[in-house]
PDB file of N, CA and C in Angstrom:
ATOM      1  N   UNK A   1     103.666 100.319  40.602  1.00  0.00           N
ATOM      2  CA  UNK A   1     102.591 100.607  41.535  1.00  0.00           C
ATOM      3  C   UNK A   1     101.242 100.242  40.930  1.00  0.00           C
ATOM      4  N   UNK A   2     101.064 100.557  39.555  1.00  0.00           N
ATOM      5  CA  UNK A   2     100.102 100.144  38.795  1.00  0.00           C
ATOM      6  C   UNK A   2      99.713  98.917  39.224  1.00  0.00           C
ATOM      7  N   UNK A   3     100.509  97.713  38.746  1.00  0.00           N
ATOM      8  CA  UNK A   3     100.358  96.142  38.846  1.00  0.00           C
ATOM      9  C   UNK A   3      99.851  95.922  40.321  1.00  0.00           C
ATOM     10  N   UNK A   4     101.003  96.460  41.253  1.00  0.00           N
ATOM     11  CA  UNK A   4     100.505  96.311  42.671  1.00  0.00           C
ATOM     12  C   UNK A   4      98.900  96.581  42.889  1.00  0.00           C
ATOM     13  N   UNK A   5      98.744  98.105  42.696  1.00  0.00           N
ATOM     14  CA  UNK A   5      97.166  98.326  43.163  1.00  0.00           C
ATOM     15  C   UNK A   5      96.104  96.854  42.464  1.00  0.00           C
ATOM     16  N   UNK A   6      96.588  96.636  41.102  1.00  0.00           N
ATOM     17  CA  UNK A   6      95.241  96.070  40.382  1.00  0.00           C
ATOM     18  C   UNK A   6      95.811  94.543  41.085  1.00  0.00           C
ATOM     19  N   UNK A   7      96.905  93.993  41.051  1.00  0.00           N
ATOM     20  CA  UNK A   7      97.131  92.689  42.040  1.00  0.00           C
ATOM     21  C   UNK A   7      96.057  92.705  43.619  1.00  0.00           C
ATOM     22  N   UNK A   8      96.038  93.793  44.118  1.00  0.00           N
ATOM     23  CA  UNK A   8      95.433  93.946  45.625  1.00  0.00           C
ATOM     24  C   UNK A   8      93.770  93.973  45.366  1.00  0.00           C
ATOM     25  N   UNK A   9      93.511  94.605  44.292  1.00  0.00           N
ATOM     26  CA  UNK A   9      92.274  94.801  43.700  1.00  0.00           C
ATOM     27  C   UNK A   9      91.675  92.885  43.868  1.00  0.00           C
ATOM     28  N   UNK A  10      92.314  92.447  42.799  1.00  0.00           N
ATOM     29  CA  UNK A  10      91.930  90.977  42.135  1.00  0.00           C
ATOM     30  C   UNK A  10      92.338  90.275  43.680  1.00  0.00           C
ATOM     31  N   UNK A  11      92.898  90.182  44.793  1.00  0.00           N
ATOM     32  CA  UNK A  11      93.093  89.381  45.803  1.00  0.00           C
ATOM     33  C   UNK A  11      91.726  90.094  46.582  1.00  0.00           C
ATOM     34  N   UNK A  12      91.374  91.059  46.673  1.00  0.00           N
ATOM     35  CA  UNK A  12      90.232  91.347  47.321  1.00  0.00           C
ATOM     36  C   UNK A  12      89.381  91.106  46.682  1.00  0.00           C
ATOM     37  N   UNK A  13      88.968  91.488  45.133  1.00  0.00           N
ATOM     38  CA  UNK A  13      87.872  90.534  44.978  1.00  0.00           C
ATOM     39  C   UNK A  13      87.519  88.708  45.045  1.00  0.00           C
ATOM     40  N   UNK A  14      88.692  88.169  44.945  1.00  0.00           N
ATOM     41  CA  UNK A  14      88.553  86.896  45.073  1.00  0.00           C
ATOM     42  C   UNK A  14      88.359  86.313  46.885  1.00  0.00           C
ATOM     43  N   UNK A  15      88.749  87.327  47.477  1.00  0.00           N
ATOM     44  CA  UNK A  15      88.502  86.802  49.081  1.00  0.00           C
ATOM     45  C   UNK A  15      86.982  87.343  49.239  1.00  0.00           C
ATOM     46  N   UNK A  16      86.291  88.335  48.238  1.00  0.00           N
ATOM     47  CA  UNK A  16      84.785  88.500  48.682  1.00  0.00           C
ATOM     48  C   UNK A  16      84.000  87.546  47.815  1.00  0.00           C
ATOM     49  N   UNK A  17      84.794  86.792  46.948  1.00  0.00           N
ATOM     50  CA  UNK A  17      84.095  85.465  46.337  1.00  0.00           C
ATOM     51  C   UNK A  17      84.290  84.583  47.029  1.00  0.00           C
ATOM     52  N   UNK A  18      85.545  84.385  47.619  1.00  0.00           N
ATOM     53  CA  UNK A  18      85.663  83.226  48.818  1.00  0.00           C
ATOM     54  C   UNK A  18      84.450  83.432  49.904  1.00  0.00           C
ATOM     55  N   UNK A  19      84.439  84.479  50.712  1.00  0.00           N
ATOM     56  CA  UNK A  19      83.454  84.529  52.159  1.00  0.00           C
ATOM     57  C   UNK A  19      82.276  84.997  51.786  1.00  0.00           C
ATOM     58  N   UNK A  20      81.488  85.559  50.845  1.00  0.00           N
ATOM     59  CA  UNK A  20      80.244  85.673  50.145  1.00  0.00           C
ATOM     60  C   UNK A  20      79.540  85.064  50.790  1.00  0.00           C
ATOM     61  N   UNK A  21      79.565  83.354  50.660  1.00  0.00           N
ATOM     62  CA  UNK A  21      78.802  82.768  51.129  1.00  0.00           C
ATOM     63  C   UNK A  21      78.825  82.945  52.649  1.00  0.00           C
ATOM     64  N   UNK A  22      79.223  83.214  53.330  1.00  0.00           N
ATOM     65  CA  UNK A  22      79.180  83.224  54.804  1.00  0.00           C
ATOM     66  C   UNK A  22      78.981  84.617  55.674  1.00  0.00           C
ATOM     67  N   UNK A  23      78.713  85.544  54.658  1.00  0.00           N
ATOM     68  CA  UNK A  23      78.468  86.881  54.812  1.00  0.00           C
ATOM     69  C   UNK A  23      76.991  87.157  55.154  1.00  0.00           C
ATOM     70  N   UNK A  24      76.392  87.929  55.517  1.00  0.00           N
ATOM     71  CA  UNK A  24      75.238  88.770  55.172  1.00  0.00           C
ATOM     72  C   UNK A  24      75.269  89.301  53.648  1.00  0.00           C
ATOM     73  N   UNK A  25      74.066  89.166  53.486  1.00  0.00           N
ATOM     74  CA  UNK A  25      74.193  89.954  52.111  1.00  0.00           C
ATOM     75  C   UNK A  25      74.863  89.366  51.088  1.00  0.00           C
ATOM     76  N   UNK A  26      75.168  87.989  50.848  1.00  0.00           N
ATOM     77  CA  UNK A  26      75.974  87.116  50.246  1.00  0.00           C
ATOM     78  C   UNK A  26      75.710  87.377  48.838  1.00  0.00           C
ATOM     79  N   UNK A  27      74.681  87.715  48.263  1.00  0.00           N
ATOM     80  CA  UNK A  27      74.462  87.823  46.744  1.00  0.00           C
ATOM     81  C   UNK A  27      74.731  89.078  46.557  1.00  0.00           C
ATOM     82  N   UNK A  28      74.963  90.149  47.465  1.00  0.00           N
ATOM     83  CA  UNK A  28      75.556  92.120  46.891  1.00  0.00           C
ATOM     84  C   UNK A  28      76.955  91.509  46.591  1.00  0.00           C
ATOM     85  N   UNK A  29      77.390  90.695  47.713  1.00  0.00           N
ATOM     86  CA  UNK A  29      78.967  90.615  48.069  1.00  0.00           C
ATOM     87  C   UNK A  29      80.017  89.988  47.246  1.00  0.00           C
ATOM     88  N   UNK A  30      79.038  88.566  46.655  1.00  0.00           N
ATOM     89  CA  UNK A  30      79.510  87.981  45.620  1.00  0.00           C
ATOM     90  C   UNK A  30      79.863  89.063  44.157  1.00  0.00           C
ATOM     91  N   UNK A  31      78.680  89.642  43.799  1.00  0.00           N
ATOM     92  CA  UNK A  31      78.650  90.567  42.393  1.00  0.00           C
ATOM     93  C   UNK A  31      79.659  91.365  43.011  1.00  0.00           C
ATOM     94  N   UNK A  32      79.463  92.028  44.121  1.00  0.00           N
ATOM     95  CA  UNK A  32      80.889  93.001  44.242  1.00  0.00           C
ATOM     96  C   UNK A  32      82.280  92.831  44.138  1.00  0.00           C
ATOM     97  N   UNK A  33      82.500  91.271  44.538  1.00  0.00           N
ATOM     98  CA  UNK A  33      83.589  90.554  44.378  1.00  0.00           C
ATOM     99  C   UNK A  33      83.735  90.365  43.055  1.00  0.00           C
ATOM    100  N   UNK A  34      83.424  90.020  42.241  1.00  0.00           N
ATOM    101  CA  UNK A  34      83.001  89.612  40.624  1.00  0.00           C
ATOM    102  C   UNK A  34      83.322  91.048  40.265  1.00  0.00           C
ATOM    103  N   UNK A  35      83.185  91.988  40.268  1.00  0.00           N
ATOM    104  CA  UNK A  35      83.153  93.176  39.799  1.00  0.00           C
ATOM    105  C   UNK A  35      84.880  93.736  40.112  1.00  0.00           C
ATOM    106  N   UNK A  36      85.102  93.855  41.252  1.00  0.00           N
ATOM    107  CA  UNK A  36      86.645  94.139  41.815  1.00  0.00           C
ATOM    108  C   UNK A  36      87.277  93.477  41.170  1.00  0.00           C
ATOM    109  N   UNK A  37      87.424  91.820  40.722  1.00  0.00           N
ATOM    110  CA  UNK A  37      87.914  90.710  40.115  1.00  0.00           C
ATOM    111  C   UNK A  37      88.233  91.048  38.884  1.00  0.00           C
ATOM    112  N   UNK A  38      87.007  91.013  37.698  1.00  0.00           N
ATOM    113  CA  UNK A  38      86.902  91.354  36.774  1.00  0.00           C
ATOM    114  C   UNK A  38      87.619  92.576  36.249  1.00  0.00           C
ATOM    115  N   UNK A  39      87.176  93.485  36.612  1.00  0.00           N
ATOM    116  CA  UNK A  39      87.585  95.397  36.438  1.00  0.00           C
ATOM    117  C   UNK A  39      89.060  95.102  36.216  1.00  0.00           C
ATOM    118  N   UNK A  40      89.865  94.418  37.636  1.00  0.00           N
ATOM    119  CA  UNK A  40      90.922  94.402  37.720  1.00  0.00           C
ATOM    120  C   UNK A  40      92.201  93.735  36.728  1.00  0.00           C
ATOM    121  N   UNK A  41      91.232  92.630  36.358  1.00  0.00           N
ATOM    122  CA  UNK A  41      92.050  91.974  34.963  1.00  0.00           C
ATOM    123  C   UNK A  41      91.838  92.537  33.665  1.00  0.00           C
ATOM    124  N   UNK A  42      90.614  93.249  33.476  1.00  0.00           N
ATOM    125  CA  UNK A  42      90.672  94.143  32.488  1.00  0.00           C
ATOM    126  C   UNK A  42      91.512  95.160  32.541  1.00  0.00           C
ATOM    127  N   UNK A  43      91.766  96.108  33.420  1.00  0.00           N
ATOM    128  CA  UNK A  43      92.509  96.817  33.443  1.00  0.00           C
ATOM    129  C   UNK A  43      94.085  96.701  33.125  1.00  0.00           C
ATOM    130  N   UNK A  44      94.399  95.279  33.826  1.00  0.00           N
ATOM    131  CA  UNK A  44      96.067  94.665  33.250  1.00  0.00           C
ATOM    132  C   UNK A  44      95.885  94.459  31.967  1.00  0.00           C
ATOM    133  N   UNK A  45      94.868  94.782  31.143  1.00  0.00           N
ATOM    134  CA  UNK A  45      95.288  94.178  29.996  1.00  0.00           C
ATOM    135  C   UNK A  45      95.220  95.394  28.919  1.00  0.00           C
ATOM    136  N   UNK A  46      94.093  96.057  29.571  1.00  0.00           N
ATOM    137  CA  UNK A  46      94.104  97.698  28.697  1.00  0.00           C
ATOM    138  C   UNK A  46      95.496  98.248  28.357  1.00  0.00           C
ATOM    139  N   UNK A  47      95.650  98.698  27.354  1.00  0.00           N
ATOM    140  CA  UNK A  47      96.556  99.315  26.988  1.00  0.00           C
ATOM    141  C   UNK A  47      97.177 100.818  28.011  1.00  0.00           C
ATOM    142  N   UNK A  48      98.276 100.982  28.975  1.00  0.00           N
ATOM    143  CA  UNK A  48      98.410 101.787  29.865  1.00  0.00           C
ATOM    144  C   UNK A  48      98.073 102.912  29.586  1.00  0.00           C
ATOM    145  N   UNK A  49      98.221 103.417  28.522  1.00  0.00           N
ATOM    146  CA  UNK A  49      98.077 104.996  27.818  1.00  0.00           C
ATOM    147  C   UNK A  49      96.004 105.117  27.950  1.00  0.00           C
ATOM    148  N   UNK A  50      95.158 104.046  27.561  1.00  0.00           N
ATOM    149  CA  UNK A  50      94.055 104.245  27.935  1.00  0.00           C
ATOM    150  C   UNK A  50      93.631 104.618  28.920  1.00  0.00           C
ATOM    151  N   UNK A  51      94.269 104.017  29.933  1.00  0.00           N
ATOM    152  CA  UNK A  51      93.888 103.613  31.580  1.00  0.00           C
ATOM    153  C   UNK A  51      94.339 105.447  31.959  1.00  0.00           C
ATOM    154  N   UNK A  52      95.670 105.721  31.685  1.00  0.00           N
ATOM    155  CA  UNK A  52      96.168 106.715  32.005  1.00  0.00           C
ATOM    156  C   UNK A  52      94.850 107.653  31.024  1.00  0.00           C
ATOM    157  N   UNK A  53      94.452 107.986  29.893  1.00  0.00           N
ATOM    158  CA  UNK A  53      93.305 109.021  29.592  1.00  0.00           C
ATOM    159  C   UNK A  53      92.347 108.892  30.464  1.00  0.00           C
ATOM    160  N   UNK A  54      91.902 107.844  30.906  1.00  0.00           N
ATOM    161  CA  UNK A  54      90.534 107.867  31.436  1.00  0.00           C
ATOM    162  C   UNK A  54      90.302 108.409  33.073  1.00  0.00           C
ATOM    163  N   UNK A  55      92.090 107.848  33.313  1.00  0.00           N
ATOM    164  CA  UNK A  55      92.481 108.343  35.105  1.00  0.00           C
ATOM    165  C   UNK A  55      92.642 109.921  35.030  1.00  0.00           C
ATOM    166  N   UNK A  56      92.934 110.294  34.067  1.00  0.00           N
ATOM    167  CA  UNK A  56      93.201 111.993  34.424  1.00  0.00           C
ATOM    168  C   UNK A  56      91.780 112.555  33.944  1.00  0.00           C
ATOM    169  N   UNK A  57      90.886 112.044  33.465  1.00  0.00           N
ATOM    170  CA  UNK A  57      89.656 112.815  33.375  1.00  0.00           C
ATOM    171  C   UNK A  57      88.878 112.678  34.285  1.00  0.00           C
ATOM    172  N   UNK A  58      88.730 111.494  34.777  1.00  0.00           N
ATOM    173  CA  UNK A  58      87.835 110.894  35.977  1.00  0.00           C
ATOM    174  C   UNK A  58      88.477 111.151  37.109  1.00  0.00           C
ATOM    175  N   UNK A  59      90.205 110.946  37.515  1.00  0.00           N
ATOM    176  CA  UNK A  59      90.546 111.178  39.218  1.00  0.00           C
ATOM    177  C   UNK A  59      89.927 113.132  39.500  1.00  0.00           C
ATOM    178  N   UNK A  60      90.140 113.608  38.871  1.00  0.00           N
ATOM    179  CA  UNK A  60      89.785 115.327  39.061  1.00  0.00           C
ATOM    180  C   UNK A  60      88.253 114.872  40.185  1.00  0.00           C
ATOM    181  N   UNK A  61      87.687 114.937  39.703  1.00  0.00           N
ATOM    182  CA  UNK A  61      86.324 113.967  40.019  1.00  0.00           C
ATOM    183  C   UNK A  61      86.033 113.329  40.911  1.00  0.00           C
ATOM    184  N   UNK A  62      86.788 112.339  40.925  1.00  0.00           N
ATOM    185  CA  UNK A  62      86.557 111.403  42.322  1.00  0.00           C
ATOM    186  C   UNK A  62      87.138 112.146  43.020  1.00  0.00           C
ATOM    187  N   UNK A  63      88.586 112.970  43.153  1.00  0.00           N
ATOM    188  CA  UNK A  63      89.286 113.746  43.975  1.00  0.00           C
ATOM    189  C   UNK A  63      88.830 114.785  44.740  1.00  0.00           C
ATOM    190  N   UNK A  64      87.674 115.760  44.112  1.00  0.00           N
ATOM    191  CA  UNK A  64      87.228 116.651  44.270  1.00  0.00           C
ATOM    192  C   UNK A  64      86.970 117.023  46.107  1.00  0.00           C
ATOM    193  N   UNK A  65      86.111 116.012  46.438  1.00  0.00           N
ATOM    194  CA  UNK A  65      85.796 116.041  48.058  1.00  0.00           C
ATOM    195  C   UNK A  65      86.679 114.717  48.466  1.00  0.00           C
ATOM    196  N   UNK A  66      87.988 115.037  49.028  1.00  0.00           N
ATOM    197  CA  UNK A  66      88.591 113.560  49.604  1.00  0.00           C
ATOM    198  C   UNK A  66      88.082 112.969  50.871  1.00  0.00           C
ATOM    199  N   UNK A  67      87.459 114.074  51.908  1.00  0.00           N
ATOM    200  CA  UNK A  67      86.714 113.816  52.659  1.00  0.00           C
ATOM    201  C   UNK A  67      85.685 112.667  52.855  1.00  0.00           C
ATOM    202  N   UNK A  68      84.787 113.429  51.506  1.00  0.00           N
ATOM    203  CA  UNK A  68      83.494 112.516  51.395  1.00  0.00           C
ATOM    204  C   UNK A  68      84.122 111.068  51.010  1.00  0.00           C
ATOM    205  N   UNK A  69      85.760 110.827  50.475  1.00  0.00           N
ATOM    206  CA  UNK A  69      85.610 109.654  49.661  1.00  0.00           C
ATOM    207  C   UNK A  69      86.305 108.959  50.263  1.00  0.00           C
ATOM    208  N   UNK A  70      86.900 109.571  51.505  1.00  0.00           N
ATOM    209  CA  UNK A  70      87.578 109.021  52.894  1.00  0.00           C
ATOM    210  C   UNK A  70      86.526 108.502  53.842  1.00  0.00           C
ATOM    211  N   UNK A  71      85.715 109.311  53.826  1.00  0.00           N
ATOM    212  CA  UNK A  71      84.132 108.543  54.878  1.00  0.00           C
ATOM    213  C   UNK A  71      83.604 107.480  54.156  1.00  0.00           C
ATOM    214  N   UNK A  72      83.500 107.657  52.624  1.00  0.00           N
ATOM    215  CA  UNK A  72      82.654 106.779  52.249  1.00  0.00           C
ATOM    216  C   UNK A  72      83.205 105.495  52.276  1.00  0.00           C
ATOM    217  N   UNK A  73      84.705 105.324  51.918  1.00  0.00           N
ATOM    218  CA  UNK A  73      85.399 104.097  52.148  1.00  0.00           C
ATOM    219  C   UNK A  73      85.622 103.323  53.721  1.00  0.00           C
ATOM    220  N   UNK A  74      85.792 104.319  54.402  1.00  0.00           N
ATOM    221  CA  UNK A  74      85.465 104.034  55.980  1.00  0.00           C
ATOM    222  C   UNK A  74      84.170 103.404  56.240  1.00  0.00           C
ATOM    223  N   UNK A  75      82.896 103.969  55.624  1.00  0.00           N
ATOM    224  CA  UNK A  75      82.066 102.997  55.502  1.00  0.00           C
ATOM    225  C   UNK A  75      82.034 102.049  54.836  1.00  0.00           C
ATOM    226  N   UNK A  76      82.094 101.592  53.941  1.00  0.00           N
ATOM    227  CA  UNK A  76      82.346 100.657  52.904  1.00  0.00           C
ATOM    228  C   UNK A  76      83.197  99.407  53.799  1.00  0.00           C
ATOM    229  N   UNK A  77      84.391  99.811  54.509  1.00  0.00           N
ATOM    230  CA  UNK A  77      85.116  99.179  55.516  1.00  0.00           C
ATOM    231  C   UNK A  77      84.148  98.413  56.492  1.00  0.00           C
ATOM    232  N   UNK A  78      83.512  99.216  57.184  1.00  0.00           N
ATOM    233  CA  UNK A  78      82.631  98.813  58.351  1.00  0.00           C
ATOM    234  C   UNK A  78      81.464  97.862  57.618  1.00  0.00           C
ATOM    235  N   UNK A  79      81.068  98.479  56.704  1.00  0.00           N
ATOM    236  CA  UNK A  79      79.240  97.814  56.138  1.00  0.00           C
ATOM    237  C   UNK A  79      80.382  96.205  55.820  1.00  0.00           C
ATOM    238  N   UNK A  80      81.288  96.212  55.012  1.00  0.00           N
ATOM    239  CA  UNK A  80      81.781  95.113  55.293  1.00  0.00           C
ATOM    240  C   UNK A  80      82.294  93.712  56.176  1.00  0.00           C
ATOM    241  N   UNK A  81      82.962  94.234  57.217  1.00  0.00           N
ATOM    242  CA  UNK A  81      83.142  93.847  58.393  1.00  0.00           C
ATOM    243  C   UNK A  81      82.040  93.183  59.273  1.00  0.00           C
ATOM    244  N   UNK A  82      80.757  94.351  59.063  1.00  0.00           N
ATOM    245  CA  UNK A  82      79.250  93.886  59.856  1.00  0.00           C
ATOM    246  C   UNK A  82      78.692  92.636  58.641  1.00  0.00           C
ATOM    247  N   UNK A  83      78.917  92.818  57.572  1.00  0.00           N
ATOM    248  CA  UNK A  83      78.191  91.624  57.189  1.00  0.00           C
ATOM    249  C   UNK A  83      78.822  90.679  57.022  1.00  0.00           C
ATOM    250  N   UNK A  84      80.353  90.810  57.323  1.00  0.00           N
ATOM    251  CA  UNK A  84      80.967  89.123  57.822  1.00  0.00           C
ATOM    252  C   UNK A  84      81.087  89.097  59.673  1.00  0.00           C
ATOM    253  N   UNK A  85      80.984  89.437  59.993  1.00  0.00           N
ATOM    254  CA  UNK A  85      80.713  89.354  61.524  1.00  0.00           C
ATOM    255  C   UNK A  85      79.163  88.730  61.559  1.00  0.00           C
ATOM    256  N   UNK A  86      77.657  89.028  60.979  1.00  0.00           N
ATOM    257  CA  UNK A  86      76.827  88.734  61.190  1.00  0.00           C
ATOM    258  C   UNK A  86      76.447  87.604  60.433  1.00  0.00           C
ATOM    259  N   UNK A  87      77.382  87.492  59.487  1.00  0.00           N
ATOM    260  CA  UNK A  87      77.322  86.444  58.865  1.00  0.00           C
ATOM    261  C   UNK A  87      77.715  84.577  59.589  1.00  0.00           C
ATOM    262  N   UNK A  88      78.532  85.083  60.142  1.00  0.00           N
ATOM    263  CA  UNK A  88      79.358  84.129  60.502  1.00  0.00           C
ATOM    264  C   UNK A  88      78.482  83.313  61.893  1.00  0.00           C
TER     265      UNK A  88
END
């Protein structure tokens, strides 16, 4: 499941390096893509036992309000969508 998530990671950042240019906001979208990309191949390469310390200190955390982190990705969804729709 590991490989999977960070595989889906690195295909989404490389499709926001692909349409960047044709987006709104093409220079947030690119670095964001670059960033998803990046993170994601670092992470395949980290040693699992790291990845696993750093996930059980930090998910508590992000977990805390799933709500807020269910809306915020719902937005994140949409602010996306609008700047390849207006882009285009």
């Amino acid at each position: 499941m590991h490989y999977l998530e960070l595989g889906v990671r690195t295909l989404v950042g490389i499709a926001l390096l692909a349409y960047a240019p044709h987006m709104a906001f093409a220079s947030e979208f690119r670095v964001f893509g670059w960033i998803l990309a990046v993170s994601s191949v670092l992470l395949a390469v980290v040693p699992w036992r790291w990845h696993q310390r750093f996930a059980q200190t930090t998910v508590p955390y992000a977990t805390r309000y799933p709500r807020w982190l269910a809306a915020g990705s719902f937005v994140l969804g949409l602010v996306i969508l609008a700047a390849l729709a207006k882009g285009s």
